[in-house]
C-alpha atoms as a PDB file:
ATOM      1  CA  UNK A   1     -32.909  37.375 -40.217  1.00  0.00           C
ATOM      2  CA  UNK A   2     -29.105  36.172 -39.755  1.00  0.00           C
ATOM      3  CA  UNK A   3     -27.994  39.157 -41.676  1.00  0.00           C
ATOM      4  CA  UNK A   4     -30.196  41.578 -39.868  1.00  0.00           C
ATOM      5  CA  UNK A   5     -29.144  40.660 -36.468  1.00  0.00           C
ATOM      6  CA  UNK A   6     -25.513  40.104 -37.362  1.00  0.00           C
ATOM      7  CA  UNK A   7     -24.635  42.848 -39.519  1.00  0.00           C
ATOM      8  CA  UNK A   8     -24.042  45.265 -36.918  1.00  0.00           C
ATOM      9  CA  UNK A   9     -22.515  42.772 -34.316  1.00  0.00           C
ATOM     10  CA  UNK A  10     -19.412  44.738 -33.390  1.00  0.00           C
ATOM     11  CA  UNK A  11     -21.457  48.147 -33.235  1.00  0.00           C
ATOM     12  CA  UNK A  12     -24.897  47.089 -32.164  1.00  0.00           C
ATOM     13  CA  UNK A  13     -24.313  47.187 -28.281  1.00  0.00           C
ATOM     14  CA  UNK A  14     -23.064  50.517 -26.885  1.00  0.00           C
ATOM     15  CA  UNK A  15     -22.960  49.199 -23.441  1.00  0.00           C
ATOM     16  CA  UNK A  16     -21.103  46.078 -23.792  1.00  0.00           C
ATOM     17  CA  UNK A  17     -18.627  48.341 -26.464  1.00  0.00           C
ATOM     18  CA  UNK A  18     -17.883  50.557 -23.490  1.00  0.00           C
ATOM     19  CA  UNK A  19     -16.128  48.195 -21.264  1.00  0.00           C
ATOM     20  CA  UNK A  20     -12.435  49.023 -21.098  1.00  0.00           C
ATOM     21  CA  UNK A  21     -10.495  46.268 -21.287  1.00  0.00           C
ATOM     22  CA  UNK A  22      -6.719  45.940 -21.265  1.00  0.00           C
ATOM     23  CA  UNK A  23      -5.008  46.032 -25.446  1.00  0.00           C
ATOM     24  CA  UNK A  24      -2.546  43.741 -26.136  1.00  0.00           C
ATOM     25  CA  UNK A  25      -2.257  39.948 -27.526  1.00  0.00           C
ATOM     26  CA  UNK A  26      -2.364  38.023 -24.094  1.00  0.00           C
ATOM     27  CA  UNK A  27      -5.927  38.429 -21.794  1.00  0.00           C
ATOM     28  CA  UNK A  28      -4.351  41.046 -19.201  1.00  0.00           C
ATOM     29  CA  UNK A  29      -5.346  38.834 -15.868  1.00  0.00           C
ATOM     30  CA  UNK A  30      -6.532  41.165 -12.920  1.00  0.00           C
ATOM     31  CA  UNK A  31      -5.308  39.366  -9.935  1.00  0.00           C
ATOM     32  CA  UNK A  32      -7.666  41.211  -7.705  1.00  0.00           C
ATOM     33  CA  UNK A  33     -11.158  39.401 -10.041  1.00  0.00           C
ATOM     34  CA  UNK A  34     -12.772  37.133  -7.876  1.00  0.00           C
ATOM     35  CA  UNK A  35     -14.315  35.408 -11.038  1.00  0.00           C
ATOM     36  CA  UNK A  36     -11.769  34.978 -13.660  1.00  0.00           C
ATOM     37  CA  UNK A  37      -8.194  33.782 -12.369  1.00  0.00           C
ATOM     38  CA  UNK A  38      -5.128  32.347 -14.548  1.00  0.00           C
ATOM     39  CA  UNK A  39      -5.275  28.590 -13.776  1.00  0.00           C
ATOM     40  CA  UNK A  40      -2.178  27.010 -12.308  1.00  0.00           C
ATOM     41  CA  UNK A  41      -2.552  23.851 -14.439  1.00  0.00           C
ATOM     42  CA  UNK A  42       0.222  25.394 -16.874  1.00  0.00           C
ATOM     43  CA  UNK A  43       2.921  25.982 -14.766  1.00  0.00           C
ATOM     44  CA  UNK A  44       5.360  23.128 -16.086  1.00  0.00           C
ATOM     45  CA  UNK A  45       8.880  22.522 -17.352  1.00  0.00           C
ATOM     46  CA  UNK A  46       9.655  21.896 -21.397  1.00  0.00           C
ATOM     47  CA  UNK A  47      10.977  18.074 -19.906  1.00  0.00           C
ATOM     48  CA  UNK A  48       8.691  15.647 -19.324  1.00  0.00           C
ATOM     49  CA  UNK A  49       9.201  14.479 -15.167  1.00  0.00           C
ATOM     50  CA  UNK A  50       9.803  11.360 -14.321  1.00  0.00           C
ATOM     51  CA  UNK A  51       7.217   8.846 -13.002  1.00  0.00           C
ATOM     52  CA  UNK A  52       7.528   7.764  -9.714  1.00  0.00           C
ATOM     53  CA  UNK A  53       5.948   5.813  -6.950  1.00  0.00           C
ATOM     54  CA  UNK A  54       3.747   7.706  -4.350  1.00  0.00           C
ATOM     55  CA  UNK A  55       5.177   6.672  -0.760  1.00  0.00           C
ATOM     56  CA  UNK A  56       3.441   8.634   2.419  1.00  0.00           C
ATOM     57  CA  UNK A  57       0.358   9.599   1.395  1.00  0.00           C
ATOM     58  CA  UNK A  58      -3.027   9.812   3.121  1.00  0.00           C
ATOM     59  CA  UNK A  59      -6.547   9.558   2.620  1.00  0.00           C
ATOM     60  CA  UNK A  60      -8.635  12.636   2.188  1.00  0.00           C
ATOM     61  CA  UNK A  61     -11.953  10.821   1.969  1.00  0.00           C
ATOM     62  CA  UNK A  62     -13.463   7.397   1.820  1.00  0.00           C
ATOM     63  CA  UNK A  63     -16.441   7.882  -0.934  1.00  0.00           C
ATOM     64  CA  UNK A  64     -19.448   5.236  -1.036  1.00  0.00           C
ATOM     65  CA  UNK A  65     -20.436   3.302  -3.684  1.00  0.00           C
ATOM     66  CA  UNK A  66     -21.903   5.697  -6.500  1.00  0.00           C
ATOM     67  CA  UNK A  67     -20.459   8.907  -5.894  1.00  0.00           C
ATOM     68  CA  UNK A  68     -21.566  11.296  -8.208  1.00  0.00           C
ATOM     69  CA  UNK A  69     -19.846  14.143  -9.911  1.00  0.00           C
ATOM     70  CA  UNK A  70     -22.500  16.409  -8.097  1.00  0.00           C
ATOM     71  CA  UNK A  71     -21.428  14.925  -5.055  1.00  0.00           C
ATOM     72  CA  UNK A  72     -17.322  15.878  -5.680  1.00  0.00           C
ATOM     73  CA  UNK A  73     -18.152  19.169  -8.101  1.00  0.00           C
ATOM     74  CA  UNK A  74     -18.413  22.438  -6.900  1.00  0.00           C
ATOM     75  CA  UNK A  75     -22.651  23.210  -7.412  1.00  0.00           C
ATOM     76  CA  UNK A  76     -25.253  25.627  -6.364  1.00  0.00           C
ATOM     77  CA  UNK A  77     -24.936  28.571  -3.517  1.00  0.00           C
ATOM     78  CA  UNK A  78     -21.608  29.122  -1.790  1.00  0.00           C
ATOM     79  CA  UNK A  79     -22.705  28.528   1.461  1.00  0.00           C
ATOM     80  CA  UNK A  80     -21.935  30.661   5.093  1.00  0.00           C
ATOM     81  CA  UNK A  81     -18.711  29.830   6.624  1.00  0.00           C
ATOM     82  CA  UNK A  82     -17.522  27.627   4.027  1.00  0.00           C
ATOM     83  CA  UNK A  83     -14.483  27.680   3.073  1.00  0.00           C
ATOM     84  CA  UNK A  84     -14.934  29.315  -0.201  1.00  0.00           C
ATOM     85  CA  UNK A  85     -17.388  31.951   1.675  1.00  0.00           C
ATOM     86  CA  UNK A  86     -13.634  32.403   3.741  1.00  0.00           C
ATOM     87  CA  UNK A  87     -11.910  33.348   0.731  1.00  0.00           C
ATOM     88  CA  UNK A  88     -14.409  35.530  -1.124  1.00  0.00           C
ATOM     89  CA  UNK A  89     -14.560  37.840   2.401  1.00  0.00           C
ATOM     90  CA  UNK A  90     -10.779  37.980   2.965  1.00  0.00           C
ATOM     91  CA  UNK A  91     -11.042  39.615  -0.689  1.00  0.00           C
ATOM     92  CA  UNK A  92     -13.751  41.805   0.285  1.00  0.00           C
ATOM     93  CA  UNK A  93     -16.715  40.160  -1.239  1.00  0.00           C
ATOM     94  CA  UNK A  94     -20.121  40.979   0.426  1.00  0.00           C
ATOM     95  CA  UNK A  95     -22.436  38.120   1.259  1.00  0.00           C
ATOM     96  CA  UNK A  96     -25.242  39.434  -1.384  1.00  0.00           C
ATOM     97  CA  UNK A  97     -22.600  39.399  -3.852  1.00  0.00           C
ATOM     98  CA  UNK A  98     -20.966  35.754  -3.148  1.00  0.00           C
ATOM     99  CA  UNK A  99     -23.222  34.388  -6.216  1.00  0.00           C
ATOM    100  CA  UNK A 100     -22.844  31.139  -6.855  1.00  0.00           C
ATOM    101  CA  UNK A 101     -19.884  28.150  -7.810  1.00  0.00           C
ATOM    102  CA  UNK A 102     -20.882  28.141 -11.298  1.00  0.00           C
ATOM    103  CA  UNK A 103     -21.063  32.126 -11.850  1.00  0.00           C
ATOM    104  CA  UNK A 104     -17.465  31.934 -10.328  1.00  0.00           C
ATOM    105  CA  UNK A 105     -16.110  28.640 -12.411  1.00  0.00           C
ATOM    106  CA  UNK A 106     -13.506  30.580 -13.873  1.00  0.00           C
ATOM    107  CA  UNK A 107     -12.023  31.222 -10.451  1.00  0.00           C
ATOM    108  CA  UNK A 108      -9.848  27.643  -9.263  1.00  0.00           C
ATOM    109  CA  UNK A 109      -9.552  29.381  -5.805  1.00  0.00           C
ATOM    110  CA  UNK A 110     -12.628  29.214  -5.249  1.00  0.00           C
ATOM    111  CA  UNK A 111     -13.587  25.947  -7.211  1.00  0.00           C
ATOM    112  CA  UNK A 112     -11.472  24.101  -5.219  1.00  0.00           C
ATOM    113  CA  UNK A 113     -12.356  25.043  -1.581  1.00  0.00           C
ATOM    114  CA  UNK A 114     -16.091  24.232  -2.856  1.00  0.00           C
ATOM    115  CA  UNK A 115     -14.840  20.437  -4.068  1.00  0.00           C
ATOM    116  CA  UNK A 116     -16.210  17.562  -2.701  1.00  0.00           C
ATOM    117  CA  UNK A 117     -18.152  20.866  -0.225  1.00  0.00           C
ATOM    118  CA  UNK A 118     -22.006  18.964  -0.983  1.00  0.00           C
ATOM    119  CA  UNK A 119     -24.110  19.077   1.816  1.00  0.00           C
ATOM    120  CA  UNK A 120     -25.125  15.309   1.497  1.00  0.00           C
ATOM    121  CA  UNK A 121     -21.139  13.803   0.576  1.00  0.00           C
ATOM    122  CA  UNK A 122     -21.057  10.873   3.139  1.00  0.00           C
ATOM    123  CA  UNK A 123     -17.034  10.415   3.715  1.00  0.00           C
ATOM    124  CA  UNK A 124     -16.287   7.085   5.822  1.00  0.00           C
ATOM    125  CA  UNK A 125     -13.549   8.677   7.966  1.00  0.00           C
ATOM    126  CA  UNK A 126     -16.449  11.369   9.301  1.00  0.00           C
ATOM    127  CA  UNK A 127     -19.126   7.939   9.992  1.00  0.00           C
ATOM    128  CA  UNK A 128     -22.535   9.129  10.339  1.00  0.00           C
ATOM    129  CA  UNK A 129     -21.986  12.701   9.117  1.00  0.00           C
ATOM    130  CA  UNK A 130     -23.140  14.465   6.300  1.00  0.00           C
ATOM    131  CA  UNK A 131     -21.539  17.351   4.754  1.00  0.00           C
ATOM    132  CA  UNK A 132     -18.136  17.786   3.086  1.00  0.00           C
ATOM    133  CA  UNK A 133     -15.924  16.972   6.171  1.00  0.00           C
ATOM    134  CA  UNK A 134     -13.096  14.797   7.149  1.00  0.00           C
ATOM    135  CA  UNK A 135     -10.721  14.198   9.184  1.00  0.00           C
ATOM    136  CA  UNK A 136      -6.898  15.660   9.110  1.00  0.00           C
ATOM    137  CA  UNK A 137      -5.439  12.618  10.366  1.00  0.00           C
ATOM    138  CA  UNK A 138      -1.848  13.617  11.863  1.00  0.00           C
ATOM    139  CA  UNK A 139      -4.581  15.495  14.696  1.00  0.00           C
ATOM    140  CA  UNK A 140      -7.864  13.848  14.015  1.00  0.00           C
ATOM    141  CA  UNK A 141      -8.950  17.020  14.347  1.00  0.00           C
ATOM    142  CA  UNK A 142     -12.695  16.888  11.968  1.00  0.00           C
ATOM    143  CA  UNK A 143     -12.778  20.034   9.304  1.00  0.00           C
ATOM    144  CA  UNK A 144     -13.891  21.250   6.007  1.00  0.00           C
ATOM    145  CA  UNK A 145     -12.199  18.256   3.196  1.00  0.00           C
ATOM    146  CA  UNK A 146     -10.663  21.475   1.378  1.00  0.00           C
ATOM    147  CA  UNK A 147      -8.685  22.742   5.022  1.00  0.00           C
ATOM    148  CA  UNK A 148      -7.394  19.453   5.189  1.00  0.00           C
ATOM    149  CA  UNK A 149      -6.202  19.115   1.877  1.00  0.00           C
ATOM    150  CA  UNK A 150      -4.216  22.640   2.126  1.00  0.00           C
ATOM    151  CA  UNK A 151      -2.707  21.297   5.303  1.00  0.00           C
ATOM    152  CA  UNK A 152      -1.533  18.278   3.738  1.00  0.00           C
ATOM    153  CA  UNK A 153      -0.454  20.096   0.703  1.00  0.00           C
ATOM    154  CA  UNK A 154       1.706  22.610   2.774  1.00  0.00           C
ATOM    155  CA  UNK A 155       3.433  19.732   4.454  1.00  0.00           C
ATOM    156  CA  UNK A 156       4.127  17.744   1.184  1.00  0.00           C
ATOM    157  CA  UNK A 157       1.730  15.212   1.821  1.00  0.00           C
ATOM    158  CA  UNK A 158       0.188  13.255  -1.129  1.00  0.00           C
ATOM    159  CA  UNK A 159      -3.601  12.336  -1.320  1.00  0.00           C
ATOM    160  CA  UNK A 160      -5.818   9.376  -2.495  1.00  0.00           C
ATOM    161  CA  UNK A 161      -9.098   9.012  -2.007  1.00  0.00           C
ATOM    162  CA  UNK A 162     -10.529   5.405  -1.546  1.00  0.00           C
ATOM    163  CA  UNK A 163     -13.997   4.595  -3.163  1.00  0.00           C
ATOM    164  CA  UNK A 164     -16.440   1.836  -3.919  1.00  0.00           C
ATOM    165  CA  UNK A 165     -18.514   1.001  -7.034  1.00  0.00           C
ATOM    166  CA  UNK A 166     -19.094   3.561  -9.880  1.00  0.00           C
ATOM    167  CA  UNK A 167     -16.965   6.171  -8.613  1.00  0.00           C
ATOM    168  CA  UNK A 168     -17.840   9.303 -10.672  1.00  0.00           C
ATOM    169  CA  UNK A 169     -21.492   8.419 -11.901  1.00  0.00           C
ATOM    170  CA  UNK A 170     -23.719  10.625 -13.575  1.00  0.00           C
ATOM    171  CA  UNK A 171     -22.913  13.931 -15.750  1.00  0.00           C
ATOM    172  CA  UNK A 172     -19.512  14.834 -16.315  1.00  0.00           C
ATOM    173  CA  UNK A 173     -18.307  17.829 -14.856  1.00  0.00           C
ATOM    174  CA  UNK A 174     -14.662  19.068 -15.410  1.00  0.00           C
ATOM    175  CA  UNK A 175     -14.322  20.653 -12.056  1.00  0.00           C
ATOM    176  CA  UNK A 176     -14.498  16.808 -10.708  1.00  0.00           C
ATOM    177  CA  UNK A 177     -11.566  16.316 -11.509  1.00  0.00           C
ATOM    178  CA  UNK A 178     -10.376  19.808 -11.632  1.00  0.00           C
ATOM    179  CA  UNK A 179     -10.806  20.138  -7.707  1.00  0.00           C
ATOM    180  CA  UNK A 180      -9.232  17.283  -6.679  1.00  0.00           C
ATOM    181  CA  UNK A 181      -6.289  17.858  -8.499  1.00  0.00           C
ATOM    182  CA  UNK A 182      -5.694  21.342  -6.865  1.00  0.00           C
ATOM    183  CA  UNK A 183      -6.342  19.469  -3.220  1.00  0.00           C
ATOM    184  CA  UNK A 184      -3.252  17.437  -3.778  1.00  0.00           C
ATOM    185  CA  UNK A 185      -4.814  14.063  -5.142  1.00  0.00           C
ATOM    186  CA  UNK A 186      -2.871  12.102  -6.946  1.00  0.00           C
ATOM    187  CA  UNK A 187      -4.588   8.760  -7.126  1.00  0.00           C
ATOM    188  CA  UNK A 188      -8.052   7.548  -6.813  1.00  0.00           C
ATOM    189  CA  UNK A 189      -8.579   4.124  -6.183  1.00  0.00           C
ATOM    190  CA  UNK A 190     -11.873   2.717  -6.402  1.00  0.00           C
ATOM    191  CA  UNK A 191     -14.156  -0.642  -7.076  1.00  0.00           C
ATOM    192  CA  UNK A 192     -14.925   0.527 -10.488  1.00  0.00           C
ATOM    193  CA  UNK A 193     -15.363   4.440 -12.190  1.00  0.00           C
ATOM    194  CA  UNK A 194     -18.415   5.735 -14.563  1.00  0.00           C
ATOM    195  CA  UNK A 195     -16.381   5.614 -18.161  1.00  0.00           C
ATOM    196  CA  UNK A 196     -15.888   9.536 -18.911  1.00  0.00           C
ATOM    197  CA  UNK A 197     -14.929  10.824 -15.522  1.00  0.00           C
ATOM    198  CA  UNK A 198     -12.032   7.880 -15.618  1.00  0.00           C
ATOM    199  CA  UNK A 199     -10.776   9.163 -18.472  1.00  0.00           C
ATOM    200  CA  UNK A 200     -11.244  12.728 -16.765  1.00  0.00           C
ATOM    201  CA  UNK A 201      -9.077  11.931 -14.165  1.00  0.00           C
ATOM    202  CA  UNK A 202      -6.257  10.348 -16.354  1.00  0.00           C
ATOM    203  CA  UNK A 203      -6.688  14.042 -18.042  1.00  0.00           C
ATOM    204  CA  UNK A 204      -5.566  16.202 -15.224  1.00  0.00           C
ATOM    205  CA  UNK A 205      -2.573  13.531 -14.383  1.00  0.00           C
ATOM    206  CA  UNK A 206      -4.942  11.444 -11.789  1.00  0.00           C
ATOM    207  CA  UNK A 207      -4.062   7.924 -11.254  1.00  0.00           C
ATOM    208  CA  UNK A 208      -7.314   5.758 -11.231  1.00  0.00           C
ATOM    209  CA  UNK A 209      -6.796   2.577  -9.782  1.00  0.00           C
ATOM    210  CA  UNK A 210      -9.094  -0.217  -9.922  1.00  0.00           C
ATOM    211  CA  UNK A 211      -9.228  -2.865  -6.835  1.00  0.00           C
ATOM    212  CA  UNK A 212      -8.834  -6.702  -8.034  1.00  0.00           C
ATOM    213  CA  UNK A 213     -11.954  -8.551  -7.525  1.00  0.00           C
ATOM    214  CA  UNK A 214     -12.946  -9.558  -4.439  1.00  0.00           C
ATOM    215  CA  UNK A 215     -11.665  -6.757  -2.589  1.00  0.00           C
ATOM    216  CA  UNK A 216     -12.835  -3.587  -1.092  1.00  0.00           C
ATOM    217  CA  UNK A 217     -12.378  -1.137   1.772  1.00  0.00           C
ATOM    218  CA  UNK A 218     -14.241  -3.200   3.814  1.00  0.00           C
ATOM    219  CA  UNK A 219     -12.729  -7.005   2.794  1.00  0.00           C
ATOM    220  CA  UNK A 220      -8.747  -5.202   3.229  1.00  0.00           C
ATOM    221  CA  UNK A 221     -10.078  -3.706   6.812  1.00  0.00           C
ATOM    222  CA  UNK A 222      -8.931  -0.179   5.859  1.00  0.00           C
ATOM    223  CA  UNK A 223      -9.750   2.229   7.872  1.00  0.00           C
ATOM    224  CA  UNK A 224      -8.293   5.260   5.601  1.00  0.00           C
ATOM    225  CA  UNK A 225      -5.996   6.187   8.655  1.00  0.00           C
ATOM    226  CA  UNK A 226      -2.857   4.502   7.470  1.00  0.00           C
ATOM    227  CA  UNK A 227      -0.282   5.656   5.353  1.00  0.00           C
ATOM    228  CA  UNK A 228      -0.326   4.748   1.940  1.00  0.00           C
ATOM    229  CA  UNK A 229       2.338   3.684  -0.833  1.00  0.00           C
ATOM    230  CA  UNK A 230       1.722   3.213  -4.371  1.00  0.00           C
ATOM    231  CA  UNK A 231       4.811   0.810  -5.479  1.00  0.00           C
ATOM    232  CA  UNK A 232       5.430   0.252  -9.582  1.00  0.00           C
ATOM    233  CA  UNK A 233       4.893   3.379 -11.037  1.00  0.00           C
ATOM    234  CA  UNK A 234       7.716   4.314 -13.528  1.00  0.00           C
ATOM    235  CA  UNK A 235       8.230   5.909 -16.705  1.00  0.00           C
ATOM    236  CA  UNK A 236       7.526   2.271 -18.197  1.00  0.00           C
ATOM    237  CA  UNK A 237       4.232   2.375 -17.166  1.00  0.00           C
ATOM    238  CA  UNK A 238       1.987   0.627 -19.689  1.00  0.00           C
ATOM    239  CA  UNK A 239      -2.152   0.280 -19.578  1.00  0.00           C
ATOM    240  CA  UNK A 240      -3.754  -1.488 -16.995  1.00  0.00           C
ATOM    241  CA  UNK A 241      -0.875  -2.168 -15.238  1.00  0.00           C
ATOM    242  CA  UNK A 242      -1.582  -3.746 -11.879  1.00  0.00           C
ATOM    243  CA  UNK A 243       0.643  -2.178  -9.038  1.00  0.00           C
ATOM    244  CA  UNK A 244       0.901  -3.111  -5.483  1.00  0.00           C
ATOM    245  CA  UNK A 245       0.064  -0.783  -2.293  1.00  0.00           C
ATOM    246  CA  UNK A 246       1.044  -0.972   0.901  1.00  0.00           C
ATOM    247  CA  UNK A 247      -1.159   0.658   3.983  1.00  0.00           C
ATOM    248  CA  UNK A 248       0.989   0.743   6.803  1.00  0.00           C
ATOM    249  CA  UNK A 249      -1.643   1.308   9.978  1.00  0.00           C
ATOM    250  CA  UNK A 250      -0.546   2.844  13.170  1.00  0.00           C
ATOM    251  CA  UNK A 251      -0.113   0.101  15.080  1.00  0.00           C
ATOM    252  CA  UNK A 252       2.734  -0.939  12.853  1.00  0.00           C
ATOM    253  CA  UNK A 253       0.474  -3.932  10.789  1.00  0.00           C
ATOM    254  CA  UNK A 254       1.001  -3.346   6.464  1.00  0.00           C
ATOM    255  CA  UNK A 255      -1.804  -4.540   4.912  1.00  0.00           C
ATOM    256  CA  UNK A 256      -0.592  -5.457   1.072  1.00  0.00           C
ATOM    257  CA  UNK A 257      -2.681  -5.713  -2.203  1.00  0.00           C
ATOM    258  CA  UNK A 258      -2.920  -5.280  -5.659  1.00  0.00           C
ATOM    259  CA  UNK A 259      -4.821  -2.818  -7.893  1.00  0.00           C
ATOM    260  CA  UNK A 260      -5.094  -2.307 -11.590  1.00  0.00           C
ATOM    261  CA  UNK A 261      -4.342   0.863 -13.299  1.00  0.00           C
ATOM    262  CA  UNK A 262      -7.319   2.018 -15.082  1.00  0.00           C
ATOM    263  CA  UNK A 263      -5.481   4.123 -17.544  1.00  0.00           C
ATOM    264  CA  UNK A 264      -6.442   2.090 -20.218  1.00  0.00           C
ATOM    265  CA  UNK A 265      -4.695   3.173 -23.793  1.00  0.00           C
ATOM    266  CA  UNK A 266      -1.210   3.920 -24.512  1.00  0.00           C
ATOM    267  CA  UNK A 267      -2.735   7.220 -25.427  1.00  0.00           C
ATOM    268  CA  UNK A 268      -3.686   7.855 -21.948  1.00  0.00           C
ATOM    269  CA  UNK A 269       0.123   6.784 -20.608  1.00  0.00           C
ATOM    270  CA  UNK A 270       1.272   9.585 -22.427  1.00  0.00           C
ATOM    271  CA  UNK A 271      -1.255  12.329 -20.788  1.00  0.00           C
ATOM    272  CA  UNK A 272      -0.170  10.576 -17.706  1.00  0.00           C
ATOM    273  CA  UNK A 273       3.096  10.714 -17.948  1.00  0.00           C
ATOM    274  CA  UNK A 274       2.875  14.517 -19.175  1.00  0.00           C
ATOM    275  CA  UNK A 275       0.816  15.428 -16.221  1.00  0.00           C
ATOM    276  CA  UNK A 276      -2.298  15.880 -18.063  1.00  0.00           C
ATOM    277  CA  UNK A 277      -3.937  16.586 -21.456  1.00  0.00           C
ATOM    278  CA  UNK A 278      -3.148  20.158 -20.766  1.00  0.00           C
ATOM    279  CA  UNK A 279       0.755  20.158 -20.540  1.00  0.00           C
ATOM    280  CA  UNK A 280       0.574  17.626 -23.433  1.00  0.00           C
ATOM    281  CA  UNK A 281      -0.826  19.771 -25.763  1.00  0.00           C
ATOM    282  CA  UNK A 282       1.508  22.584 -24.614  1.00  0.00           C
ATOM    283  CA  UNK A 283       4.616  20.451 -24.582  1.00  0.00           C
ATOM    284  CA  UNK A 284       3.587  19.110 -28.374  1.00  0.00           C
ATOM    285  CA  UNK A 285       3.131  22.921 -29.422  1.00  0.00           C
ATOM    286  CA  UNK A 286       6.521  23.684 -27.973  1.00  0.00           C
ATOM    287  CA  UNK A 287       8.502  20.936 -29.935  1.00  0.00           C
END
């Protein structure tokens, strides 16, 4: 049976055999597919940067205790007037041919617009809504989490996002941590994380960050509308590692604590300190 179905395995299907495709050693990327896109994760420098602390950034969501990765991954049917539906019609996409996230999981443009986009996320800074929304804080205007990140991200702003207990539960999905990297997070900083999307995060250059026990969102009195600094961080960095933040509020009060690093093995510094598994591999293939 194995040899009768895979004898003629390059011949067998006229149809598929057909399909012209670009010759050459490197995949020929079409900019103009709307399901396959070269991935901006390996756009990086031979020379490793150097760590440093994150000063001015905000909070693009407050996440409740047991987030899932269905709840931040891009799943199911893009829906109307999102703002991946946005994207696929500016490219000329018809509605009966928008498909789904996971048909188009080899496009990042439109993986990210669809993170943290489920219809039952519950983000803090939106209370008593539903949906993937928050709130761009320099206008309080409320919108879409992934408009809010590309506002932030054309300004320079970094992102955390603040969570409670088991932060990443369930399956592991790649695009959790995926998406949030392309919306400008660079730390997450939660009461505890499910074990393989921690390690997730420290693989796309994520900072997880663990509060000390005892406190929370709630004990600090955050409100996610200050302005956040992650003091420490430096090319010494060594596992758990406890570092100090600062949330300055509005009203001028700084509200000071400690957190502990949850990159856990010296292993992980070094994907850390890289950027990410990704431009560690490269960089160790380029030596």
């Amino acid at each position: 049976m194995f040899r009768e179905q895979y004898a003629n395995i390059f011949t067998g299907n006229e149809q598929f055999n057909e399909v012209k495709v670009a010759e050459g050693d490197l995949f020929a990327w079409n900019p103009e597919s709307t399901y396959i896109k070269e991935p901006p994760f390996f756009n990086i420098t031979r020379e490793v940067p150097h760590v440093q602390p994150i000063v001015g950034a905000r909070v693009l969501a407050i996440m409740p205790d047991s987030t899932t990765t269905d709840h931040i991954s891009p799943a199911g049917n893009i829906a109307k007037e999102s703002p991946a539906a946005r994207y696929l019609e500016a490219n000329g996409v018809e509605r009966s041919e928008w498909n789904s996230y996971g048909s188009r999981r080899g496009n990042h443009e439109v993986m990210m617009r669809g993170t943290y986009a489920n219809i039952r996320i519950k983000n803090a800074l939106v209370a008593g809504v539903e949906g993937g929304v928050t709130r761009y804080l320099p206008t309080n205007n409320i919108m879409p989490i992934w408009d809010a990140a590309e506002r932030y991200m054309e300004a320079g702003t970094p992102l955390i996002v603040l969570a409670g207990k088991e932060y990443g539960t369930g399956s592991s999905r790649d695009w959790a941590a995926k998406g949030v990297l392309l919306q400008g997070v660079r730390a997450v900083i939660a009461e505890s994380f499910e074990r393989i999307h921690r390690s997730n995060l420290v693989g796309m250059g994520i900072l997880p960050l663990q509060f000390l026990p005892g406190h929370n969102v709630k004990e600090l009195g955050l409100t996610g509308e200050e302005t956040y600094e992650i003091l420490g961080l430096s090319d010494d960095m060594t596992p758990r590692q406890e570092y100090t933040v600062r949330a300055h509020a509005q009203d001028g009060t700084v509200t000071e604590f400690r957190v502990m690093s949850r990159i856990d093995t010296p292993v992980e510094v070094n994907y850390y300190r890289n950027g990410g598994i990704l431009q560690t591999v490269l960089r160790r293939l380029a030596e």
